[in-house]
C-alpha atoms as a PDB file:
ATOM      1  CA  UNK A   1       0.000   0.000   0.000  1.00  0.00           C
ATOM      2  CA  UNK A   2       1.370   3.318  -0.782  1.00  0.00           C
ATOM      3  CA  UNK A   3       1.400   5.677   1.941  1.00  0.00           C
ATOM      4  CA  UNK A   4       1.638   9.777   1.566  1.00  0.00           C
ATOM      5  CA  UNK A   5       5.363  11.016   2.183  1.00  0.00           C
ATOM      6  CA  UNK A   6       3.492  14.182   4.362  1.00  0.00           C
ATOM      7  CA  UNK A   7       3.955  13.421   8.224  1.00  0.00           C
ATOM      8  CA  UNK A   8       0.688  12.699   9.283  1.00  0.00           C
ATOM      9  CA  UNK A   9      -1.923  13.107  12.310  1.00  0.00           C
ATOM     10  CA  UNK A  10      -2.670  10.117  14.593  1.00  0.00           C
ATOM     11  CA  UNK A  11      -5.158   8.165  12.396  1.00  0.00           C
ATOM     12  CA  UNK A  12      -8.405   9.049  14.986  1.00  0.00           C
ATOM     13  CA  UNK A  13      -7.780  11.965  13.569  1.00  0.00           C
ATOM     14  CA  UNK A  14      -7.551  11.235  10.279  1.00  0.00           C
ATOM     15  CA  UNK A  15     -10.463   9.022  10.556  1.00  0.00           C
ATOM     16  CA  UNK A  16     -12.557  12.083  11.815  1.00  0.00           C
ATOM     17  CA  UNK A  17     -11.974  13.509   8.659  1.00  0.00           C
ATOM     18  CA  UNK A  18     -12.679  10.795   6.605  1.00  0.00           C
ATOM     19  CA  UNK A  19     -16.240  10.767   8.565  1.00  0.00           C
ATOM     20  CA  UNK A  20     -17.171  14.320   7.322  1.00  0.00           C
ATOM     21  CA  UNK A  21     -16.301  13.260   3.703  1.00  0.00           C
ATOM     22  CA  UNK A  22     -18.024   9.860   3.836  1.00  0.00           C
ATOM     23  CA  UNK A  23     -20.981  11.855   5.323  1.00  0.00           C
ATOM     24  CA  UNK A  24     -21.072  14.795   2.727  1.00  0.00           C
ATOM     25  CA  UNK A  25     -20.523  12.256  -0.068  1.00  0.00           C
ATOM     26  CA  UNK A  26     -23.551  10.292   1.258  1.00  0.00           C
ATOM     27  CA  UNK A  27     -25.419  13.265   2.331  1.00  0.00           C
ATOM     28  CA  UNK A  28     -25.490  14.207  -1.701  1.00  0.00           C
ATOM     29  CA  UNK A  29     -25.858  10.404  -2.706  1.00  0.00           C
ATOM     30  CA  UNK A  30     -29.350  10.970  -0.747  1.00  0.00           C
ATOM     31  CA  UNK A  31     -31.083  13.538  -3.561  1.00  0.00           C
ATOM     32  CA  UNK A  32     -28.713  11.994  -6.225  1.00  0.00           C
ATOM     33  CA  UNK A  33     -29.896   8.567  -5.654  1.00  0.00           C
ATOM     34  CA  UNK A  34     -33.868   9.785  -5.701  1.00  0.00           C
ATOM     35  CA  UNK A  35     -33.942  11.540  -8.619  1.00  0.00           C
ATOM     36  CA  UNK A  36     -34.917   8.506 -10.688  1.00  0.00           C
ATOM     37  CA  UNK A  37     -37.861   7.383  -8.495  1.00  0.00           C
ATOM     38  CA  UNK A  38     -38.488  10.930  -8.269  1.00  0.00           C
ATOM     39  CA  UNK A  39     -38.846  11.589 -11.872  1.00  0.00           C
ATOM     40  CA  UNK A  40     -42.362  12.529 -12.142  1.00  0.00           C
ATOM     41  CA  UNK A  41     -42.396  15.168 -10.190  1.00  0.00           C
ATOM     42  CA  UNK A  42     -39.011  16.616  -9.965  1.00  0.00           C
ATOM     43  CA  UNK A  43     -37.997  19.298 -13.010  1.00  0.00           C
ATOM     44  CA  UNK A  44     -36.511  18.107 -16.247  1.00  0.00           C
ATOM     45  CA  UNK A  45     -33.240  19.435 -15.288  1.00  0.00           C
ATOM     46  CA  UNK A  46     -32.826  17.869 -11.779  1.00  0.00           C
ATOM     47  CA  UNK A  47     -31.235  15.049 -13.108  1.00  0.00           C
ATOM     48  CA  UNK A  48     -28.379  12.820 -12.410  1.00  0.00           C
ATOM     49  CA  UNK A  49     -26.081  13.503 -15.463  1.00  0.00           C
ATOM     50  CA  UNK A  50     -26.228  16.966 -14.940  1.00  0.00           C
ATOM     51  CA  UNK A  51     -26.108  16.930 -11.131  1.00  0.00           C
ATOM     52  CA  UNK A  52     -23.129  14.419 -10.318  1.00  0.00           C
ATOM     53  CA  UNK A  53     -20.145  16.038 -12.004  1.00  0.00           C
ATOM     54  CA  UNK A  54     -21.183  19.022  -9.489  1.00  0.00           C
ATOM     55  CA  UNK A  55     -19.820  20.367  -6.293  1.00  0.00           C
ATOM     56  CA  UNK A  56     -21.984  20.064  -3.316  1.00  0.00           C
ATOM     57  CA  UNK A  57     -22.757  23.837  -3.165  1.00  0.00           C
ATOM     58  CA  UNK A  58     -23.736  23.416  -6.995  1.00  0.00           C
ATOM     59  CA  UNK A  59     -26.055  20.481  -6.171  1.00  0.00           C
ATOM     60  CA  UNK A  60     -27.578  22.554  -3.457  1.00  0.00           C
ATOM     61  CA  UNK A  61     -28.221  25.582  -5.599  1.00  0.00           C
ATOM     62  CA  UNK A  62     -29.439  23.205  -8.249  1.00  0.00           C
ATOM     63  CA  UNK A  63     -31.883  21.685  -5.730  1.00  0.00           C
ATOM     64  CA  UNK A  64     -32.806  24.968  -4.377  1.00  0.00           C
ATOM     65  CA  UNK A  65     -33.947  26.401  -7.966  1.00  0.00           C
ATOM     66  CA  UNK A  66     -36.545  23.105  -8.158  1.00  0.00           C
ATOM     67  CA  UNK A  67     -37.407  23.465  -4.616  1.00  0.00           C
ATOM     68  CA  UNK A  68     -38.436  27.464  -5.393  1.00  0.00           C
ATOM     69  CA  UNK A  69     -40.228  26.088  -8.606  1.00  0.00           C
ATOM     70  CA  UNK A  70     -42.175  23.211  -6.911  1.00  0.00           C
ATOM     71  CA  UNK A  71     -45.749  23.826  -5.625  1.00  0.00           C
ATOM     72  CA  UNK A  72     -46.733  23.307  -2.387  1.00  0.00           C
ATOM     73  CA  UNK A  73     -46.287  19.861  -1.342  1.00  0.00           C
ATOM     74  CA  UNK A  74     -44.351  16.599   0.105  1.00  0.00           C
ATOM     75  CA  UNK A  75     -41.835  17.624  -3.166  1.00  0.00           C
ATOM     76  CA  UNK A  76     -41.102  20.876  -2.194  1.00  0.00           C
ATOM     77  CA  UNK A  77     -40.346  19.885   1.739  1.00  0.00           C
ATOM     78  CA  UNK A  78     -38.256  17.125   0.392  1.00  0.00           C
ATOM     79  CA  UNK A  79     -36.248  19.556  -1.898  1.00  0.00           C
ATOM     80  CA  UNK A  80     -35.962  22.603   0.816  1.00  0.00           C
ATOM     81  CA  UNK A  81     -34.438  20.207   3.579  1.00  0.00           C
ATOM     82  CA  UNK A  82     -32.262  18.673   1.056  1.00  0.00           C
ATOM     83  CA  UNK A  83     -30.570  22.014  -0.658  1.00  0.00           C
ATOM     84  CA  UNK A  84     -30.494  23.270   3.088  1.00  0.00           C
ATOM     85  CA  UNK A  85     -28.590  20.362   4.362  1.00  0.00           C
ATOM     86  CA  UNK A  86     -26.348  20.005   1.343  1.00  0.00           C
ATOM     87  CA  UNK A  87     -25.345  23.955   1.960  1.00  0.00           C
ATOM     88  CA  UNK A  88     -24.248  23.109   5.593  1.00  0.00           C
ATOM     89  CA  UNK A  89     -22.210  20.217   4.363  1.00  0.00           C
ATOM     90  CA  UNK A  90     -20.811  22.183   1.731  1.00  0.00           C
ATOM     91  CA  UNK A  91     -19.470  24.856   3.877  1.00  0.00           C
ATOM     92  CA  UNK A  92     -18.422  21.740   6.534  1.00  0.00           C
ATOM     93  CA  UNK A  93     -16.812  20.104   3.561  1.00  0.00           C
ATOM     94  CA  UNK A  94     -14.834  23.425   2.744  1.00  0.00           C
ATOM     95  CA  UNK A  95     -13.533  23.789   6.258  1.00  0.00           C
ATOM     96  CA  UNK A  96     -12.051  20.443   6.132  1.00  0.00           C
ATOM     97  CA  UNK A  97     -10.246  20.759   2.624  1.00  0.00           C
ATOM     98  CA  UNK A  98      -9.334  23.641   2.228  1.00  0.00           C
ATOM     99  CA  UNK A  99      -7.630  23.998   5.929  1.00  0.00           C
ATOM    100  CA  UNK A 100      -3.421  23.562   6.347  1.00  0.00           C
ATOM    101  CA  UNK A 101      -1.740  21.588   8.360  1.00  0.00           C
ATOM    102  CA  UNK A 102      -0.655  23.497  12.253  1.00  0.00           C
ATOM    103  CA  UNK A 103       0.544  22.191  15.172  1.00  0.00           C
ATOM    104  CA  UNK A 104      -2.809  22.966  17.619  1.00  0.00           C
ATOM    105  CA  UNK A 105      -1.172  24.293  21.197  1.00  0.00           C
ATOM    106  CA  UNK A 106      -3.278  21.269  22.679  1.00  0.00           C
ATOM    107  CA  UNK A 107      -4.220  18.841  20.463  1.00  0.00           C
ATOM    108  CA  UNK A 108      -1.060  18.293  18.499  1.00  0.00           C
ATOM    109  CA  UNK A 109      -1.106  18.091  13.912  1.00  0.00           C
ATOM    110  CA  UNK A 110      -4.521  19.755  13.211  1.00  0.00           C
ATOM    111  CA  UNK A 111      -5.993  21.584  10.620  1.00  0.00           C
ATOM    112  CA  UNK A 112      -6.595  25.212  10.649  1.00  0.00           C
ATOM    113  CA  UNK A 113      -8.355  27.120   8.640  1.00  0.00           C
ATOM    114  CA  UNK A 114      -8.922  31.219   7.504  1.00  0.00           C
ATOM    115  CA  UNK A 115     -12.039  32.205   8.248  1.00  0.00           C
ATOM    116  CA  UNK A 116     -13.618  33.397   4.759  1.00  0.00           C
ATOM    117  CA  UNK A 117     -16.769  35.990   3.192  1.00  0.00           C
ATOM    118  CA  UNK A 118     -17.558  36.712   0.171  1.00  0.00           C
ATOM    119  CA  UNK A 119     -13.664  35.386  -1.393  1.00  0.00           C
ATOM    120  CA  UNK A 120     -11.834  37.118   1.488  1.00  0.00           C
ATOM    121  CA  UNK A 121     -10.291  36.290   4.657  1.00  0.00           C
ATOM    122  CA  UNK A 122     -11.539  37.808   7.532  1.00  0.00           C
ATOM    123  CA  UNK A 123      -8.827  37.591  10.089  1.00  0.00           C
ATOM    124  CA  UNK A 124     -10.073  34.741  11.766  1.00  0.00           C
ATOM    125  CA  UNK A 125      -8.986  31.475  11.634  1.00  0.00           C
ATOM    126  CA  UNK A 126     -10.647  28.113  13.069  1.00  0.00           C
ATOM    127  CA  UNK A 127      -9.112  24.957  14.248  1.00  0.00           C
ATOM    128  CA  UNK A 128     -10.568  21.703  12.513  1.00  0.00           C
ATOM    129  CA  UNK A 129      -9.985  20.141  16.400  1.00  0.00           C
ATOM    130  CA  UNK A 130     -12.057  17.566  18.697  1.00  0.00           C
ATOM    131  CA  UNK A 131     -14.219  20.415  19.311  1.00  0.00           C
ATOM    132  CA  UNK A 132     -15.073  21.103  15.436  1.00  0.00           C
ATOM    133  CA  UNK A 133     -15.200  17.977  14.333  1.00  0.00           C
ATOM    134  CA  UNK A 134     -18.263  17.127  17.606  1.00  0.00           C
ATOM    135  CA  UNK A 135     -19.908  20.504  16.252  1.00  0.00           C
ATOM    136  CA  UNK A 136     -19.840  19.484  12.663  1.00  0.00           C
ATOM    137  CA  UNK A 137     -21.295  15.971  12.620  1.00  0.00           C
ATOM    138  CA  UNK A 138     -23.914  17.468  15.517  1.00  0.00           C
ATOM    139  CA  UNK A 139     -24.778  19.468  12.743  1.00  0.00           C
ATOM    140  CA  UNK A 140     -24.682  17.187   9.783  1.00  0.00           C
ATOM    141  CA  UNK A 141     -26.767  14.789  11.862  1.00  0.00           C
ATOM    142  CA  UNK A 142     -29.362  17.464  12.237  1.00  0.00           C
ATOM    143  CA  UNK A 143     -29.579  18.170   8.798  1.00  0.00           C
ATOM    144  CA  UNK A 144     -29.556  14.214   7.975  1.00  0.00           C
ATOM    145  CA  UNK A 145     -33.190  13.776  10.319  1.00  0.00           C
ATOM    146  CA  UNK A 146     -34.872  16.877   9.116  1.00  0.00           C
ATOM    147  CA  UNK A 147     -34.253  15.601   5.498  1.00  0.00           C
ATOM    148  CA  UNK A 148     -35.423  11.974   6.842  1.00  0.00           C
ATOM    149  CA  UNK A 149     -38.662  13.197   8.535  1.00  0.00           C
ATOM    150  CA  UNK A 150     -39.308  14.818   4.804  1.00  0.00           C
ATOM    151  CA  UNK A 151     -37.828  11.812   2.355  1.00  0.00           C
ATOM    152  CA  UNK A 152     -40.567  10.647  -0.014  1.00  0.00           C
ATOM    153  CA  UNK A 153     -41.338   6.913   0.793  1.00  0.00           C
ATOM    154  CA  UNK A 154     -40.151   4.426  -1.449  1.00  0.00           C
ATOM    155  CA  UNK A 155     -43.555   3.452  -3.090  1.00  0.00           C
ATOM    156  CA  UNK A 156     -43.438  -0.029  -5.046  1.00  0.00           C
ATOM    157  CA  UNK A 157     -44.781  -0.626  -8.204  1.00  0.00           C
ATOM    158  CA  UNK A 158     -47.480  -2.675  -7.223  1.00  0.00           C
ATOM    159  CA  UNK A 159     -48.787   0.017  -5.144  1.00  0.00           C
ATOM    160  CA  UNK A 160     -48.670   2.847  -7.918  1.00  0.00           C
ATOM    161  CA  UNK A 161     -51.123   0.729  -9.855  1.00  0.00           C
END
């Protein structure tokens, strides 16, 4: 197995990290993987071909633009939750990758990152710590129920008839 030549973090660490990614990836797999038994009532456009090369933020905008379009409805519920989860995991997602490696005055190798608005730094910067990481998947876990309690059952095809 190949291993990076970068001296790494203890690999609980690095596992945290992996657990935001896995989550964000699966987090978008959620609306990605309904669009086909979602068909009928989702826009043209919200499909997977054009959705899955995207960014998170870019599936969440995407999303959002149906979700404004939809009328009233289990659909639109679905498709607000969903573009409002995906943004939180987007901006989760950023923290994590585009942070540098820093030695944390308590936790040893960490992440930090410059706080950003609008394309600029702000003069603050964040620590992707124990702390973080406990916030983040708090968060992402919130955002995961509200778009269960929404989710369009999986209807069968004997049912539909």
């Amino acid at each position: 197995m190949e291993r990076s030549r970068v001296p790494l973090p203890e690999q609980s660490y690095l596992a945290r990290i992996g657990e935001v990614a896995y989550t964000v990836s699966s987090m978008e797999w959620t609306i990605l993987g309904d669009l086909h038994r979602l068909a009928d009532r989702l826009p043209d456009d919200l499909v997977l071909n054009r959705l899955e090369p995207m960014m998170t933020s870019g599936i969440a905008g995407a999303v959002r633009n149906a979700a404004k379009a939809a009328n009233e409805g289990p659909i639109k519920d679905y498709l607000t939750e969903v573009y409002s989860a995906l943004y939180v995991a987007a901006e989760i997602r950023s923290d994590v990758l585009r942070a540098r490696p820093a030695t944390h005055p308590d936790e040893g190798q960490r992440l930090n990152r410059s706080e950003t608005r609008n394309s600029r730094t702000t003069g603050r910067r964040l620590w992707i710590d124990d702390e973080w990481f406990d916030s983040a998947i708090l968060g992402l876990n919130e955002k995961l129920s509200a778009v269960s309690r929404v989710r369009p059952p999986f209807v069968h095809i004997a049912e539909e008839k």
